[in-house]
N, C-alpha and C. Protein backbone atom coordinates (compact mmCIF):
# COMPACT_ATOMS: atom_id res chain seq x y z
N UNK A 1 31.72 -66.70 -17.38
CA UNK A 1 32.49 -66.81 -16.16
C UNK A 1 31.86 -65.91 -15.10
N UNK A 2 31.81 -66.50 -13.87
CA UNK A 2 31.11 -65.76 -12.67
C UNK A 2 31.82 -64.31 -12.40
N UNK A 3 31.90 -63.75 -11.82
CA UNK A 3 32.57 -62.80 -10.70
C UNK A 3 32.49 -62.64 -9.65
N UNK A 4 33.19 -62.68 -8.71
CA UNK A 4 32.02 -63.29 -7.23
C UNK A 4 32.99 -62.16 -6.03
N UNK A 5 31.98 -61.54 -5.42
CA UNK A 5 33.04 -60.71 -4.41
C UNK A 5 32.77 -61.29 -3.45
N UNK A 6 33.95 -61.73 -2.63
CA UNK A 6 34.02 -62.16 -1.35
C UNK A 6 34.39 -61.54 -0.23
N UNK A 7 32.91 -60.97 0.81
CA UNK A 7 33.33 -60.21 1.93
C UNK A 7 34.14 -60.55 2.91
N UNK A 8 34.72 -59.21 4.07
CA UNK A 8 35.42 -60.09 4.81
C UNK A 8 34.99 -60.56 6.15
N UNK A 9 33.39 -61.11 6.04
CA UNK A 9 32.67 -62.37 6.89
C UNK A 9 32.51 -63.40 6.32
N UNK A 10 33.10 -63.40 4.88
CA UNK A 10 32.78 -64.51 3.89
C UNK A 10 31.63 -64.56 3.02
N UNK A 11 30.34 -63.80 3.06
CA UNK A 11 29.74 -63.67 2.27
C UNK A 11 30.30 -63.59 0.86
N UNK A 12 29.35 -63.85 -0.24
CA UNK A 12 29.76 -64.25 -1.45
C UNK A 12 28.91 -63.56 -2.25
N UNK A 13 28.72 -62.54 -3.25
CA UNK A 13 28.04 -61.72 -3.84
C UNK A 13 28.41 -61.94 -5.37
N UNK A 14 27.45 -62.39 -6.50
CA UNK A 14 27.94 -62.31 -7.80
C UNK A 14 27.66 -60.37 -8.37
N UNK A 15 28.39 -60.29 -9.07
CA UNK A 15 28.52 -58.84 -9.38
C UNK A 15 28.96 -59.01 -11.16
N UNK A 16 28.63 -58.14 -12.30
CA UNK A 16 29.13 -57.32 -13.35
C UNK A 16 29.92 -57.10 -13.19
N UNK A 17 30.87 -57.17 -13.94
CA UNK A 17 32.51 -56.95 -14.00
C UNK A 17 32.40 -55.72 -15.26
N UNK A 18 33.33 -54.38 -14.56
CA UNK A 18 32.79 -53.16 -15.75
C UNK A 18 33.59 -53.34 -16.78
N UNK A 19 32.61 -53.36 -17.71
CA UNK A 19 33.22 -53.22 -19.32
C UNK A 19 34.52 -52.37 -19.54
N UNK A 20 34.50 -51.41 -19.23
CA UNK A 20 35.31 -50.47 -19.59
C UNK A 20 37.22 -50.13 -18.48
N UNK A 21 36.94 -50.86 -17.73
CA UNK A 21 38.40 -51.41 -16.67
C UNK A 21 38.40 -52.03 -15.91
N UNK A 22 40.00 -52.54 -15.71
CA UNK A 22 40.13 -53.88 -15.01
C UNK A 22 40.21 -52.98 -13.47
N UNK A 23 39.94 -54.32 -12.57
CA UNK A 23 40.12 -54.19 -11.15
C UNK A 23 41.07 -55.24 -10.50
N UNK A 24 42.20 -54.62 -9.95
CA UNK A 24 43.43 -54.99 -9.54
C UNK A 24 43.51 -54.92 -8.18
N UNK A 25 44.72 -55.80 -7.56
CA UNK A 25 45.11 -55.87 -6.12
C UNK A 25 45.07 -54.75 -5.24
N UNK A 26 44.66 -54.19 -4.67
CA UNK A 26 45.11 -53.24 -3.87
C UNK A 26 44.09 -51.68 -4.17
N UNK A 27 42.97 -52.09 -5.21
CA UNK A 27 42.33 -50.96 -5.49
C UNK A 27 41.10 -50.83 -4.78
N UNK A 28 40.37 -49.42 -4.74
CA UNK A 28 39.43 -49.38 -3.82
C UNK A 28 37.87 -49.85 -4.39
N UNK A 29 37.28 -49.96 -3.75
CA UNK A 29 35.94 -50.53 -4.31
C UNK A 29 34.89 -49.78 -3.26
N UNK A 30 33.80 -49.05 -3.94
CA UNK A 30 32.58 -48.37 -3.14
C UNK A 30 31.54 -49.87 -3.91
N UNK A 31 30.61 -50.18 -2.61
CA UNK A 31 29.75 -51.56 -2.97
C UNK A 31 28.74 -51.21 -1.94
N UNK A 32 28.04 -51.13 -2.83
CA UNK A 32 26.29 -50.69 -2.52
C UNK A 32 25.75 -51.80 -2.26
N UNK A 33 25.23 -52.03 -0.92
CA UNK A 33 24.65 -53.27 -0.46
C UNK A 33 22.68 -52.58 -0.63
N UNK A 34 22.39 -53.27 -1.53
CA UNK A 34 20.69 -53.06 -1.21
C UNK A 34 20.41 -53.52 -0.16
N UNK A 35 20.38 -54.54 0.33
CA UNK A 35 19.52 -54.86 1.43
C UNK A 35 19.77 -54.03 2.84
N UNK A 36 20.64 -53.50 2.87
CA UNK A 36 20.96 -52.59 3.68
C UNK A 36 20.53 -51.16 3.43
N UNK A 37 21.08 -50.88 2.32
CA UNK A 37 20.93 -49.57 1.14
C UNK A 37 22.48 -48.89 2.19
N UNK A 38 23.10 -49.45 2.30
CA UNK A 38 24.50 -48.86 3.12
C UNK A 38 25.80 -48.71 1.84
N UNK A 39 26.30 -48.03 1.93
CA UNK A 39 27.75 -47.99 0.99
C UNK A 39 29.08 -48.15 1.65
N UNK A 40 29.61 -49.51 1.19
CA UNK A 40 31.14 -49.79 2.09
C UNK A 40 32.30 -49.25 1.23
N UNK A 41 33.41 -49.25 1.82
CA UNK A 41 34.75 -49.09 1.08
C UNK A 41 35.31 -49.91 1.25
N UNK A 42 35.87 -51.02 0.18
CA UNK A 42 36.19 -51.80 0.81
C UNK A 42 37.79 -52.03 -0.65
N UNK A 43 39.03 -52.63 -0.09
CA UNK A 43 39.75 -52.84 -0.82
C UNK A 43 39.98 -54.46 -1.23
N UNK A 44 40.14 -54.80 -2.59
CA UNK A 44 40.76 -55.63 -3.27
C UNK A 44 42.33 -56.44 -2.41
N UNK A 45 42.12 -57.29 -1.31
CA UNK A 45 43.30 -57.89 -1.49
C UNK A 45 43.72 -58.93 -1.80
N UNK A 46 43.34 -59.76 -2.95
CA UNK A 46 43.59 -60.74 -3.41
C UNK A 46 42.31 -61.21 -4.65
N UNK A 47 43.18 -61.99 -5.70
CA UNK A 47 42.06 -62.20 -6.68
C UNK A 47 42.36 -63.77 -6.96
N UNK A 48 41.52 -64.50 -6.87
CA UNK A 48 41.88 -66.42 -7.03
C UNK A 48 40.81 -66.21 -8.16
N UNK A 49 41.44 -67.17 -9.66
CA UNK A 49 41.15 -67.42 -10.87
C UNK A 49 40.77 -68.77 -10.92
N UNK A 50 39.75 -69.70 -11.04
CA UNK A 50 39.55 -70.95 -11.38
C UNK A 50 38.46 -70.78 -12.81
N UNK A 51 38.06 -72.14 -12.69
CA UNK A 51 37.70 -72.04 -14.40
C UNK A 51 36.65 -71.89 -14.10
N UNK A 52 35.92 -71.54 -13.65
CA UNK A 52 34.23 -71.10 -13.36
C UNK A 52 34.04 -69.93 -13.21
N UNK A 53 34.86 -69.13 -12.41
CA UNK A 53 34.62 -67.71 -11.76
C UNK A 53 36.34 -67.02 -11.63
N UNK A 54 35.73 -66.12 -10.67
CA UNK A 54 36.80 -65.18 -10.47
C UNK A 54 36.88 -64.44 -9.40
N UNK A 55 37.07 -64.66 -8.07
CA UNK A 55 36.92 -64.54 -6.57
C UNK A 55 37.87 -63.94 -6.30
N UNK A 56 36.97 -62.31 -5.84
CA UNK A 56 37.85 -60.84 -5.61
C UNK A 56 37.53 -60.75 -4.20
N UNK A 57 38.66 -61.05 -3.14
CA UNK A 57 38.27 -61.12 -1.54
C UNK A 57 38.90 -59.63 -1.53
N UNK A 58 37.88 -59.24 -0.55
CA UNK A 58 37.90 -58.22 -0.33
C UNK A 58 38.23 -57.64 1.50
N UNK A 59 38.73 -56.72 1.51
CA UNK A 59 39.24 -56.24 3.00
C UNK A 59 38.65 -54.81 3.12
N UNK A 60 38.71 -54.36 4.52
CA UNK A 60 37.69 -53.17 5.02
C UNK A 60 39.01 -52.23 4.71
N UNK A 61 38.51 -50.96 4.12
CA UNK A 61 39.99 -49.95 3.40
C UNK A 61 40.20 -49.15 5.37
């Protein structure tokens, strides 16, 4: 199953989902963009489940 973070311009990024805990509504997320080499904060507000993936849209904290 994918994991796919969805920025909030819509970009679409597949990502590792960490072994060791879940990531929930409303939690914060630090996301290291290489191509930039910039670090955002960005929060979890909403998670849509279909049978392929798992699309974590994300909002500026």
């Amino acid at each position: 199953m994918r994991n796919i973070l969805v920025f909030p311009d819509g970009n679409q990024h597949d990502f590792l989902y960490p072994i060791n805990r879940d990531i929930e509504v409303g939690e914060r997320l630090q996301v290291h963009l290489s191509s930039s080499e910039s670090i955002h904060v960005l929060v979890v507000k909403e998670i849509q489940k279909t049978e392929k993936a798992v699309f974590y849209l994300l909002d500026y904290a």
